[in-house]
N, C-alpha and C. Protein backbone atom coordinates (compact mmCIF):
# COMPACT_ATOMS: atom_id res chain seq x y z
N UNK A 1 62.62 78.16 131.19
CA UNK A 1 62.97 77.35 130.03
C UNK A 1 63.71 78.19 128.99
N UNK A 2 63.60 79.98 128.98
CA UNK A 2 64.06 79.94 127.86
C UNK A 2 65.21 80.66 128.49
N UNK A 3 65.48 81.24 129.64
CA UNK A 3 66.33 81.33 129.98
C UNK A 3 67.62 80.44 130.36
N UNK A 4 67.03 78.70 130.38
CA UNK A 4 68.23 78.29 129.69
C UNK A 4 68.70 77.84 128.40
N UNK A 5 67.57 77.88 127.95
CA UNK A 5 68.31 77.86 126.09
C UNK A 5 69.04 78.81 125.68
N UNK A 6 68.54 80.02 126.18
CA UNK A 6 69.40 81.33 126.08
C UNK A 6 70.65 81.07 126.84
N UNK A 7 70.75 80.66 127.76
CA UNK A 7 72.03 80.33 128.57
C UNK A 7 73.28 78.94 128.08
N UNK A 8 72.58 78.40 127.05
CA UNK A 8 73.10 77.18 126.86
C UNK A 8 73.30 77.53 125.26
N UNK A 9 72.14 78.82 124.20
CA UNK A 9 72.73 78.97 122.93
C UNK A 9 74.18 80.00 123.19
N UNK A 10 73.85 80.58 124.54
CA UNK A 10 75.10 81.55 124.65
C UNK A 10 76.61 80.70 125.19
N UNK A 11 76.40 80.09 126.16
CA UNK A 11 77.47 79.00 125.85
C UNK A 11 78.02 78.22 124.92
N UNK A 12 76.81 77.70 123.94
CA UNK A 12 77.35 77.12 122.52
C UNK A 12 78.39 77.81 121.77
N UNK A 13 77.92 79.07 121.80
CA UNK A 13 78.59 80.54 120.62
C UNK A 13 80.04 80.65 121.43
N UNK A 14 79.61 80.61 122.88
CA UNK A 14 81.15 81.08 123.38
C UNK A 14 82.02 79.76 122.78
N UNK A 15 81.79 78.47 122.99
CA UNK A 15 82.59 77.23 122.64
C UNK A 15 83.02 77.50 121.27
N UNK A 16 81.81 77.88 120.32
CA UNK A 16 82.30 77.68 118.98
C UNK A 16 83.14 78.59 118.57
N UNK A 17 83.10 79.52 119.31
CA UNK A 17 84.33 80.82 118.44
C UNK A 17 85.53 80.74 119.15
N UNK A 18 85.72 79.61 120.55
CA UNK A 18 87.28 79.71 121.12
C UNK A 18 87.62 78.77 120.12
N UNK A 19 86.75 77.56 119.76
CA UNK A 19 86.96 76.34 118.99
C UNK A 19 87.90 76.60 117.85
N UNK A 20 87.05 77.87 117.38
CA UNK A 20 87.52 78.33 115.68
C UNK A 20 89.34 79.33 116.06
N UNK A 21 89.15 79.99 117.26
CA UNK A 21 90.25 80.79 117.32
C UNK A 21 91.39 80.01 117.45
N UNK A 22 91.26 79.13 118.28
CA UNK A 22 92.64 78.48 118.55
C UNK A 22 92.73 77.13 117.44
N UNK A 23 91.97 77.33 116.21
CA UNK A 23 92.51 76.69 115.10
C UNK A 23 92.70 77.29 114.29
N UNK A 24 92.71 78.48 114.21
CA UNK A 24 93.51 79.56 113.39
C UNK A 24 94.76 80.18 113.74
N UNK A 25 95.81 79.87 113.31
CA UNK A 25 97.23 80.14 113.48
C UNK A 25 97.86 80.82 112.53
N UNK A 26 98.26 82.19 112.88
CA UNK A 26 98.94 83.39 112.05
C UNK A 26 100.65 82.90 111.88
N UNK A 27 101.25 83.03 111.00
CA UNK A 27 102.43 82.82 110.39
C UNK A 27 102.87 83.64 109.30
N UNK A 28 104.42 83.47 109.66
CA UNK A 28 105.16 84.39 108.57
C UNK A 28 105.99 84.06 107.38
N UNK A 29 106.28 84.34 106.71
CA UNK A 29 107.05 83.27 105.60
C UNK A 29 108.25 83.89 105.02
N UNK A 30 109.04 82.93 104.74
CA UNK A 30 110.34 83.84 103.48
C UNK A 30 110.80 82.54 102.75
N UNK A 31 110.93 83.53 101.21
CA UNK A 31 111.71 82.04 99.97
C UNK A 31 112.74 82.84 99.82
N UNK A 32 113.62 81.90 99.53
CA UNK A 32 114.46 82.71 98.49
C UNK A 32 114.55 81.68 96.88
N UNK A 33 114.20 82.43 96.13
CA UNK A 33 113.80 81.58 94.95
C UNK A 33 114.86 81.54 93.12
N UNK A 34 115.08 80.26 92.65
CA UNK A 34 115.68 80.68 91.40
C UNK A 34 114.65 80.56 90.69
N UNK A 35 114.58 81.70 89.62
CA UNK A 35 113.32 81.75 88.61
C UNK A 35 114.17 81.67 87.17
N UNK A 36 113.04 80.86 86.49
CA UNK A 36 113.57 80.37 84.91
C UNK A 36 112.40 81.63 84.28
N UNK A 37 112.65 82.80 84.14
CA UNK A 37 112.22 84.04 83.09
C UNK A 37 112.08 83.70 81.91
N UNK A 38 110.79 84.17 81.27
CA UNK A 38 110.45 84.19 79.83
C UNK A 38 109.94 85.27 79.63
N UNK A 39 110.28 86.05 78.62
CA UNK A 39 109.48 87.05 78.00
C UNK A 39 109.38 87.33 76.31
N UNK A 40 108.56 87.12 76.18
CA UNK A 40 108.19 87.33 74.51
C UNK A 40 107.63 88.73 74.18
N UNK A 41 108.42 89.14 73.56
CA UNK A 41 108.08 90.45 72.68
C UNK A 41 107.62 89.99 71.14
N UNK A 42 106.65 91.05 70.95
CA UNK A 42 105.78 91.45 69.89
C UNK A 42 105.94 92.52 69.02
N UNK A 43 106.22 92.88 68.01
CA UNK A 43 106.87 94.37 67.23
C UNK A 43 105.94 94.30 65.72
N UNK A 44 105.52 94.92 65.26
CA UNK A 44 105.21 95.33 64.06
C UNK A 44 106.21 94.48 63.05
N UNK A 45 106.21 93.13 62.43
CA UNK A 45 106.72 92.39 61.44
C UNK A 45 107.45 91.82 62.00
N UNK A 46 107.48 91.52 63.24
CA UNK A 46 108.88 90.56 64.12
C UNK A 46 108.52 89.86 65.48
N UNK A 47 108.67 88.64 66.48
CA UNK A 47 108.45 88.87 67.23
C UNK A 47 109.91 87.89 67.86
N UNK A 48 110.05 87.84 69.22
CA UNK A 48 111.57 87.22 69.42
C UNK A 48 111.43 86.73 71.62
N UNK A 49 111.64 85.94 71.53
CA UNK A 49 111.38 85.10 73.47
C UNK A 49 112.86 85.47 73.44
N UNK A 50 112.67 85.42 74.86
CA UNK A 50 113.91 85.71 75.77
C UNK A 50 113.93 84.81 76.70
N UNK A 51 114.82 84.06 77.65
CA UNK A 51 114.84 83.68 78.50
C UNK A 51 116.28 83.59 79.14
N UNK A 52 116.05 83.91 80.71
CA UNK A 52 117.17 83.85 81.29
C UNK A 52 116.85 82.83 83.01
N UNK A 53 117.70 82.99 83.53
CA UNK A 53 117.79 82.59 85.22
C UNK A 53 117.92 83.54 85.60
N UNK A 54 117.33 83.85 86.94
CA UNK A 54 117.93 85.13 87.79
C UNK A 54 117.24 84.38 89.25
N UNK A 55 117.87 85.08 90.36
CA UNK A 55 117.49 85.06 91.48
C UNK A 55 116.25 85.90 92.24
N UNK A 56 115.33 85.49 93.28
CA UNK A 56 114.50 86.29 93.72
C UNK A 56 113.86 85.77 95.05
N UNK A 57 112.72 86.49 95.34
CA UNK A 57 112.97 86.16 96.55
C UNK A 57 111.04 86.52 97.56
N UNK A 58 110.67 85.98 98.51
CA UNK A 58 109.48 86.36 99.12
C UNK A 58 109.15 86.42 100.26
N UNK A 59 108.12 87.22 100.60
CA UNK A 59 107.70 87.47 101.64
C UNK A 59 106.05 86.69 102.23
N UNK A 60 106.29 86.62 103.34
CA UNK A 60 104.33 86.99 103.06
C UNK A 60 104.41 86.49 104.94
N UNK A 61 102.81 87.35 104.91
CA UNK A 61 102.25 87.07 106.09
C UNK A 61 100.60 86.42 105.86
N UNK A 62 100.05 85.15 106.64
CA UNK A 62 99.35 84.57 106.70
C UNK A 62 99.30 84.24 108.12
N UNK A 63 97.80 82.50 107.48
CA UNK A 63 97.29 82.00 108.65
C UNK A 63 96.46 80.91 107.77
N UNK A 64 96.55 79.71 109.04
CA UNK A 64 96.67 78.51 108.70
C UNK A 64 95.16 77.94 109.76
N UNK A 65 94.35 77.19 109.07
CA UNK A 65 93.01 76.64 109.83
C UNK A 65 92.95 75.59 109.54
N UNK A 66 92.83 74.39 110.62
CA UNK A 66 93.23 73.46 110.59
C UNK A 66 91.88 72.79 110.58
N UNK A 67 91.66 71.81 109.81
CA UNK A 67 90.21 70.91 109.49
C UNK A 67 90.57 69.36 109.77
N UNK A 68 89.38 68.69 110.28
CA UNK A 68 89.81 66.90 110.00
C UNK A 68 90.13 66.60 108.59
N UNK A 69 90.38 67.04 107.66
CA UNK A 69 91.40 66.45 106.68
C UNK A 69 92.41 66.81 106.01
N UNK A 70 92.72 67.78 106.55
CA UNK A 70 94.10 68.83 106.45
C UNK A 70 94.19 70.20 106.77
N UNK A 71 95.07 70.67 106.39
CA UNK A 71 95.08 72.16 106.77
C UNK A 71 94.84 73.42 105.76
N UNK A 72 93.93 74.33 105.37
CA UNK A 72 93.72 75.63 104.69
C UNK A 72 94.70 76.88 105.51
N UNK A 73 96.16 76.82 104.25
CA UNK A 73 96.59 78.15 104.45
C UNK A 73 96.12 79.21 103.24
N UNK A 74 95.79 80.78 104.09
CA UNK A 74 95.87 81.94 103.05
C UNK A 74 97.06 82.60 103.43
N UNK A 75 97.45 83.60 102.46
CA UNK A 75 98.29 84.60 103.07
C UNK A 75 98.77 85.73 101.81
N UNK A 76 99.02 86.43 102.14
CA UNK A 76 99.50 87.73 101.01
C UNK A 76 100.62 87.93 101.02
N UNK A 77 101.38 87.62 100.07
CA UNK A 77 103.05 87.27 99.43
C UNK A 77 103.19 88.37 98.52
N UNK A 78 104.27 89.17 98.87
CA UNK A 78 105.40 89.94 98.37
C UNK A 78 106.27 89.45 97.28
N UNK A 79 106.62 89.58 95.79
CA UNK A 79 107.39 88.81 95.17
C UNK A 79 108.39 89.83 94.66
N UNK A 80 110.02 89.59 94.70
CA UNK A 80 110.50 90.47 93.74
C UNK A 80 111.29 89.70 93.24
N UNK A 81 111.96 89.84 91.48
CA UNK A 81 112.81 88.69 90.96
C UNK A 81 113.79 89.92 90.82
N UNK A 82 115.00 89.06 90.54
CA UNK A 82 116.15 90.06 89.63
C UNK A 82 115.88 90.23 88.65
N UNK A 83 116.38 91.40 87.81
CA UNK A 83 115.91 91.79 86.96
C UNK A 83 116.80 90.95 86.00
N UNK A 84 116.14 90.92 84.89
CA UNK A 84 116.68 89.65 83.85
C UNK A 84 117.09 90.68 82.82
N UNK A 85 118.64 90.53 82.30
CA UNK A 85 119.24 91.00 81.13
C UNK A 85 119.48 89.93 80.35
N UNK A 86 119.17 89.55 79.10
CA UNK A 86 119.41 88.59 78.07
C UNK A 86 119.96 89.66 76.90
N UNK A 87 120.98 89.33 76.27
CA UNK A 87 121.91 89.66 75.37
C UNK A 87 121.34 89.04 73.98
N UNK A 88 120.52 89.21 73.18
CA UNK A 88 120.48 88.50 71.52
C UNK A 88 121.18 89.16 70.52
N UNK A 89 120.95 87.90 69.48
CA UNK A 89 121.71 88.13 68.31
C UNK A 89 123.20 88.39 68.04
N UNK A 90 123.60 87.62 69.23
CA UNK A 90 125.57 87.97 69.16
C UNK A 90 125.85 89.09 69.78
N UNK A 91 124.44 89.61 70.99
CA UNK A 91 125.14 91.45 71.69
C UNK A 91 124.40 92.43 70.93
N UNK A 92 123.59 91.90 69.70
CA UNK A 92 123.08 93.29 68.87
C UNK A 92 122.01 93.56 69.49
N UNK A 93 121.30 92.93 70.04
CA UNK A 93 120.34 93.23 70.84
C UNK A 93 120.40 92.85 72.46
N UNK A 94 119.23 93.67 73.43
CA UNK A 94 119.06 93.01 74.50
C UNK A 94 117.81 93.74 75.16
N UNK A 95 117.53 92.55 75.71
CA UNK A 95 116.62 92.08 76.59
C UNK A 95 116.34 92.42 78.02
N UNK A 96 115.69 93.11 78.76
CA UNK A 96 115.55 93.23 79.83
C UNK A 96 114.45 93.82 80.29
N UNK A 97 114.04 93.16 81.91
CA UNK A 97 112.58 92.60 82.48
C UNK A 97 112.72 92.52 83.70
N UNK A 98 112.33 94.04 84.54
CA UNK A 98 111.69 94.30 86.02
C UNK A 98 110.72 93.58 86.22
N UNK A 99 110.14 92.44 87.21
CA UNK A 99 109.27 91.80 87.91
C UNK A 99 108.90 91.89 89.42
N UNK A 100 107.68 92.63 89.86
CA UNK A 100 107.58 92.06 90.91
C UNK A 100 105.85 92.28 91.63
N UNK A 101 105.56 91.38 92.44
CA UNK A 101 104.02 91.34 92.23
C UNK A 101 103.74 91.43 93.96
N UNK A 102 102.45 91.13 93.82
CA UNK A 102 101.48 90.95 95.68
C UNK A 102 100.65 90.27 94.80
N UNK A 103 100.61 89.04 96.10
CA UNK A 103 99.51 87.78 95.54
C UNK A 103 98.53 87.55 96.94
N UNK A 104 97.41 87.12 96.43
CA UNK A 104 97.03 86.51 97.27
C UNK A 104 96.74 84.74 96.97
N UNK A 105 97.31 84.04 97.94
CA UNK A 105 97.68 83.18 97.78
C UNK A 105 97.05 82.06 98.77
N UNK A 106 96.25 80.89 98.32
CA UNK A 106 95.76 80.03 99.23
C UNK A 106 96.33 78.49 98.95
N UNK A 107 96.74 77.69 99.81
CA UNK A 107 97.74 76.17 100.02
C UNK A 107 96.21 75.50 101.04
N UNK A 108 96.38 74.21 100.09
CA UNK A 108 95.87 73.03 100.79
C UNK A 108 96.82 72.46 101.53
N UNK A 109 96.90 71.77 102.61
CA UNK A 109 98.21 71.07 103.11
C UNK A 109 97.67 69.81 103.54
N UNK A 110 98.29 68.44 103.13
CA UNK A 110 98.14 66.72 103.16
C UNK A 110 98.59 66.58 104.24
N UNK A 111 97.31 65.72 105.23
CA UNK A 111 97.64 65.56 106.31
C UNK A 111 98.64 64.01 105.65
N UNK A 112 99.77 63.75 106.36
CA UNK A 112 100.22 62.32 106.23
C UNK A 112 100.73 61.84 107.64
N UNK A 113 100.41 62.52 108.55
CA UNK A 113 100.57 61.98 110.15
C UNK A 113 102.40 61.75 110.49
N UNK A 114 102.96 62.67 109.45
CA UNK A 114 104.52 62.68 109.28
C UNK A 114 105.20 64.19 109.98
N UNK A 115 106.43 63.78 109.92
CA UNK A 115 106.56 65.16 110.01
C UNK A 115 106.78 66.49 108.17
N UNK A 116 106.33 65.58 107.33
CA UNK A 116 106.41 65.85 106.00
C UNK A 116 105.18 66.20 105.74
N UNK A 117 104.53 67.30 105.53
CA UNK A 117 103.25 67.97 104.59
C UNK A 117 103.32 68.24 103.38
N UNK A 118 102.96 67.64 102.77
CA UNK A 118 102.76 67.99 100.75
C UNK A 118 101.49 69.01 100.65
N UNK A 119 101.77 70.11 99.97
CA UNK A 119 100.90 70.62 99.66
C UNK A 119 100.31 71.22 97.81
N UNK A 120 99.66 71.70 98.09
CA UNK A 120 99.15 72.15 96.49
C UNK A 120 98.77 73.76 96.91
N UNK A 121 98.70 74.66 96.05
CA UNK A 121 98.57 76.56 95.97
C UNK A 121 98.44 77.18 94.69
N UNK A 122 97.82 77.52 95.06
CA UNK A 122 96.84 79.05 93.64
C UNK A 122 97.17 79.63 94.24
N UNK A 123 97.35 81.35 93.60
CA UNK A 123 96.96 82.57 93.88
C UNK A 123 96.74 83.74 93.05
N UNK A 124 96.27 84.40 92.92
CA UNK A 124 96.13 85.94 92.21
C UNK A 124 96.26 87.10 92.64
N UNK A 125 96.46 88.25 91.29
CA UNK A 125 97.35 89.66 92.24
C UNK A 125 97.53 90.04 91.26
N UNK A 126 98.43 91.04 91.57
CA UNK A 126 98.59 92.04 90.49
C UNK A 126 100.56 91.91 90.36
N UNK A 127 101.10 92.17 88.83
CA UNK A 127 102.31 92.26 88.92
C UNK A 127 102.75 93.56 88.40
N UNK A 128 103.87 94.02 88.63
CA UNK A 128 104.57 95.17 88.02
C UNK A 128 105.39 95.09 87.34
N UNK A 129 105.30 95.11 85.93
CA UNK A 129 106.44 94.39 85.27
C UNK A 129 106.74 95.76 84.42
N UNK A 130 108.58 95.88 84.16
CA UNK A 130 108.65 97.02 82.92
C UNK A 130 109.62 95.99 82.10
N UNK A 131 109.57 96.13 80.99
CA UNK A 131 110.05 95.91 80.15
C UNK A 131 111.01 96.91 79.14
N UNK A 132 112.39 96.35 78.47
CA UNK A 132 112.99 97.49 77.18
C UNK A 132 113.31 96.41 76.06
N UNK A 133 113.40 96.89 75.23
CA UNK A 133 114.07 96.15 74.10
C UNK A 133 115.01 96.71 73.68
N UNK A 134 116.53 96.64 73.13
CA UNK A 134 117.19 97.65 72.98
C UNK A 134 117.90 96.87 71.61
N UNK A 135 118.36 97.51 70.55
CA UNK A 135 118.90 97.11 69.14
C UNK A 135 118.99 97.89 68.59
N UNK A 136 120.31 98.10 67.95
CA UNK A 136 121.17 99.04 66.83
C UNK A 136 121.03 100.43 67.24
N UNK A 137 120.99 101.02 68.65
CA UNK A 137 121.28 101.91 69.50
C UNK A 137 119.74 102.78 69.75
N UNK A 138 118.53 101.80 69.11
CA UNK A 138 117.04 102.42 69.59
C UNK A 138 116.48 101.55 70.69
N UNK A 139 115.70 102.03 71.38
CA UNK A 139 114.88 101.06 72.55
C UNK A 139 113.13 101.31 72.47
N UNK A 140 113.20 100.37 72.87
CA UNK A 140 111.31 100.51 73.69
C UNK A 140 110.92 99.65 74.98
N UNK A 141 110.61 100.91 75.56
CA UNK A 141 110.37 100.61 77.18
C UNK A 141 108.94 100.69 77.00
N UNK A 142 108.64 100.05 77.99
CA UNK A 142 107.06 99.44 78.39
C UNK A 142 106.62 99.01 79.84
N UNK A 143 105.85 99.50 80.49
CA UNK A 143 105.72 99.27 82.13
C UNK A 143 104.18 99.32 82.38
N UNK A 144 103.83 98.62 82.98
CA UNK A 144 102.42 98.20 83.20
C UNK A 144 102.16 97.20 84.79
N UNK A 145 100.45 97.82 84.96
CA UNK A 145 100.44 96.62 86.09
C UNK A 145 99.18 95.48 86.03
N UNK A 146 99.69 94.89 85.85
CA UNK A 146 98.91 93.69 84.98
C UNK A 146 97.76 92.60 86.11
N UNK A 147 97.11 92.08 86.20
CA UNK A 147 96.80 90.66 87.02
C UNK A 147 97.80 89.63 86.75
N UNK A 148 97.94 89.16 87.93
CA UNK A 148 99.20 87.77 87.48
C UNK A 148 98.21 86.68 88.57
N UNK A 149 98.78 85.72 88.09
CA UNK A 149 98.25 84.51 88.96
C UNK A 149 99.27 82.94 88.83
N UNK A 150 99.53 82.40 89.62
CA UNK A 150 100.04 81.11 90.12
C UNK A 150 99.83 80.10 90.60
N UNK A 151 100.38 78.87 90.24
CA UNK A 151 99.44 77.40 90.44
C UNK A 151 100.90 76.69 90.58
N UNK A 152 101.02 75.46 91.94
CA UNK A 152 102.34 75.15 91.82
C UNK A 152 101.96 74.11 93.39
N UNK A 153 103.17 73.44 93.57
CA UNK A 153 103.05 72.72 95.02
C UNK A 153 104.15 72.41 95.56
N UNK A 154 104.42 71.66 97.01
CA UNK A 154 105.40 71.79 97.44
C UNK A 154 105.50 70.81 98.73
N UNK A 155 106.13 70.88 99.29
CA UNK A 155 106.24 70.36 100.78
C UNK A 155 106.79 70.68 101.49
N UNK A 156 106.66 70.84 103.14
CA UNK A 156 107.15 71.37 104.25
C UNK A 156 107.48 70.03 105.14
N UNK A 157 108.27 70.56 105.92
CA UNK A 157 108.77 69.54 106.82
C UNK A 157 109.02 70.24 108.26
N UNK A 158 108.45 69.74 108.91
CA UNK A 158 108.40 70.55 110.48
C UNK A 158 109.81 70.28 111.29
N UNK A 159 110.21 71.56 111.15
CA UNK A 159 111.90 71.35 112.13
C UNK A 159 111.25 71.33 113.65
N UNK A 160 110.41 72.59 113.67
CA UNK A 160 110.28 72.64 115.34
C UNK A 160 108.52 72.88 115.36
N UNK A 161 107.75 73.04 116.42
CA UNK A 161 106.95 73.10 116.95
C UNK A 161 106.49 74.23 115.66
N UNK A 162 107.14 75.27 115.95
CA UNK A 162 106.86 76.52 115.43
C UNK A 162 107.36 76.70 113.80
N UNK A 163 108.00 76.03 113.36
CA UNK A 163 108.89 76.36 112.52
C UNK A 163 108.97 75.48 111.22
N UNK A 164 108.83 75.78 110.40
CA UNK A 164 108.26 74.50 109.03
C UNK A 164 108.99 75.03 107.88
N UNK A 165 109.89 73.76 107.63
CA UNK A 165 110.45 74.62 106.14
C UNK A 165 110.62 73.85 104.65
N UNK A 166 110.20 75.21 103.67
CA UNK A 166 109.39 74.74 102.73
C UNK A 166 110.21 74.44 101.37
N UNK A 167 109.73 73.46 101.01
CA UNK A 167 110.64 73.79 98.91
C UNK A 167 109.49 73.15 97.96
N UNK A 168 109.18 73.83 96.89
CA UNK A 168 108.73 73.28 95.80
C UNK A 168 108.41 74.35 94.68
N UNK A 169 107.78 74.00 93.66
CA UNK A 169 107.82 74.77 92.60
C UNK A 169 106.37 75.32 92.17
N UNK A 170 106.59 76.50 91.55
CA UNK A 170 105.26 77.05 90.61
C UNK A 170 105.31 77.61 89.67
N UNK A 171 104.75 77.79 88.71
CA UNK A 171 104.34 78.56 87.37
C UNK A 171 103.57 79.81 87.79
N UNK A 172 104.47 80.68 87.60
CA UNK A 172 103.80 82.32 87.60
C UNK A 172 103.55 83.12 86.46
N UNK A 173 102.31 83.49 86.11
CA UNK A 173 102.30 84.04 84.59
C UNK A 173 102.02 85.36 85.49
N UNK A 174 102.62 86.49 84.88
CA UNK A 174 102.78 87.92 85.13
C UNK A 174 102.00 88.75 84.07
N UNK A 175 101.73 88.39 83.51
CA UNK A 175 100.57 88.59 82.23
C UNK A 175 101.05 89.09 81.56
N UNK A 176 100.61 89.62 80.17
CA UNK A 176 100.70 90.60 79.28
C UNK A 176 100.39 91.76 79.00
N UNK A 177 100.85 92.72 78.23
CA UNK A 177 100.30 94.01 77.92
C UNK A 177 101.06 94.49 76.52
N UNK A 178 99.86 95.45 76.25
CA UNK A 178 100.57 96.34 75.42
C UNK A 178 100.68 97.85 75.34
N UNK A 179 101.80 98.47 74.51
CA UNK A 179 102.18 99.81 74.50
C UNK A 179 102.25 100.36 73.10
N UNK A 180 101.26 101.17 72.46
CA UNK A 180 101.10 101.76 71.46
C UNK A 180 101.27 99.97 70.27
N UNK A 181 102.25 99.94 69.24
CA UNK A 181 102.20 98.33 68.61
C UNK A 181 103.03 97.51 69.31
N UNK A 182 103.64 97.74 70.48
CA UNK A 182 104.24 96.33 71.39
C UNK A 182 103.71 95.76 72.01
N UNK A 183 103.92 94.39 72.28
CA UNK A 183 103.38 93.62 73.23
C UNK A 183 104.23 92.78 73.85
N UNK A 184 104.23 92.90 74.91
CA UNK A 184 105.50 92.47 75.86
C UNK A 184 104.26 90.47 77.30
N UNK A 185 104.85 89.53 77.01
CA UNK A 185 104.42 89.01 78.24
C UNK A 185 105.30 88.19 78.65
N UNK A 186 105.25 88.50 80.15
CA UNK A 186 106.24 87.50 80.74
C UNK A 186 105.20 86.29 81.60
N UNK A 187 106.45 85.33 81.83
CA UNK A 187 106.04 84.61 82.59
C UNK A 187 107.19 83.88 83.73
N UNK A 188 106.92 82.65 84.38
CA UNK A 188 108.25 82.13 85.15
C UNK A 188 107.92 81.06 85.38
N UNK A 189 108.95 79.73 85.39
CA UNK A 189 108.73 78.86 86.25
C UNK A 189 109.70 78.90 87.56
N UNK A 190 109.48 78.67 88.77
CA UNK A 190 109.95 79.19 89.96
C UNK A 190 110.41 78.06 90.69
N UNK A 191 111.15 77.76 91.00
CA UNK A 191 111.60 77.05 92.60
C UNK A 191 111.94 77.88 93.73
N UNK A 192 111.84 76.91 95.00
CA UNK A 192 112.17 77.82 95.67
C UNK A 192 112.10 77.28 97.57
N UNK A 193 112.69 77.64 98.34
CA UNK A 193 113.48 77.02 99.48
C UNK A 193 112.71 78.09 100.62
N UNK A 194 112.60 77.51 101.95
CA UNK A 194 112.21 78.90 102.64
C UNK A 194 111.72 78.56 104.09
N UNK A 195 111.41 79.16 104.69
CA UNK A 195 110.57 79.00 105.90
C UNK A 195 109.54 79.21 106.22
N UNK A 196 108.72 79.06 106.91
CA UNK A 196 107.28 79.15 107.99
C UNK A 196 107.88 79.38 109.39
N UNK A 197 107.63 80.40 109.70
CA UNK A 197 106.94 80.49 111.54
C UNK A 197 105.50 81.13 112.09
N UNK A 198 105.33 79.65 112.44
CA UNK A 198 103.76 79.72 112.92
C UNK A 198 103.50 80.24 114.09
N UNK A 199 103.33 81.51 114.44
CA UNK A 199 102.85 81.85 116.25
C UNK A 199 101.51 80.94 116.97
C-alpha cells in the first residue's frame, strides 16, 4: 500500500513539474523607443524644467507562464535613451541628461482568444542618470544611481508562432537626487514599437 502511494505521489511530482515546464516559455525582446524627457533642476534661489524628445531604445530577456486567465510575463530590461540637450533662455543656458537603467519588469497579458494581447506592466531598478547645467560659461554636473520604477501598457499582436510584436506606452520616473545644494529629477513618458521571440 505504501509503496504505491509512494509510486503514484512520485508520479504526481513527475506530472506536475513537466506540467509547469512546458508552460514556462523563455523569450527575448527589443524596443526601439521615442521618449518625451523631463528634468527639473533645483539651485539655491532658482529652480527651471527642461524638456526635450530624444530617441532610445531596449533590451531584455524573460519568460512567460501561462495560467487559465492569461499570461504572467517577467523579464530584466536594459534601457538606454539619447542623451537630451535642451538649449534655455535664448542659448544662455543648457540643459543636458544621460539616462539609462536595468529594470525588473513584470506584464499581465489579456487573454482575448485573438491574435491581439493587451497587456498592463510595472517594474523597478535602478537608473543611471548624470546630469549638467551650464550658464554664463559655469556648470554643475551631477551623476547618481538612483531606484527608478515604471507603470504603463500595451499590446502585442502575434505575427508568427514564435514571434509577437509589441507597441504601447509608459511613464518612467528615474528618480531624484541631490549634489551638495542641487537637485536634479528626471523623469519620461515613453512610447515605443518592438518585438518578442518566444523559444
Amino acid at each position: 500500500m505504501r509503496k504505491t502511494l509512494l509510486l503514484a505521489g512520485v508520479a504526481t511530482i513527475f506530472t506536475l513539474s513537466n506540467a509547469v515546464a512546458m508552460e514556462i516559455n523563455p523569450y527575448v525582446s527589443a524596443k526601439m523607443k521615442y521618449v518625451d524627457m523631463s528634468a527639473d533642476y533645483d539651485e539655491p534661489g532658482y529652480s527651471l524644467s527642461a524638456d526635450d524628445s530624444v530617441l532610445g531604445g531596449a533590451v531584455a530577456f524573460g519568460a512567460e507562464h501561462k495560467t487559465s486567465v492569461g499570461t504572467v510575463r517577467t523579464e530584466v530590461e536594459y534601457n538606454r535613451n539619447q542623451d537630451m540637450e535642451k538649449k534655455l533662455f535664448s542659448g544662455l543656458a543648457k540643459a543636458e541628461v544621460e539616462s539609462q537603467s536595468l529594470m525588473f519588469n513584470a506584464y499581465y497579458d489579456i487573454d482575448t482568444n485573438s491574435k491581439f494581447t493587451p497587456y498592463v506592466g510595472a517594474g523597478v531598478g535602478y537608473a543611471k542618470i548624470k546630469g549638467k547645467l551650464s550658464a554664463l560659461g559655469m556648470s554643475d554636473d551631477m551623476s547618481d544611481t538612483n531606484f527608478a520604477w515604471q507603470v504603463g501598457a500595451g499590446v502585442g499582436y502575434e505575427l508568427t508562432e514564435n514571434v509577437t510584436m509589441d507597441a504601447g506606452y509608459r511613464y518612467a520616473d528615474y528618480g531624484d537626487f541631490s549634489e551638495y545644494e542641487s537637485k536634479l529629477d528626471v523623469s519620461a513618458h515613453e512610447f515605443y514599437v518592438g518585438a518578442r521571440y518566444t523559444f
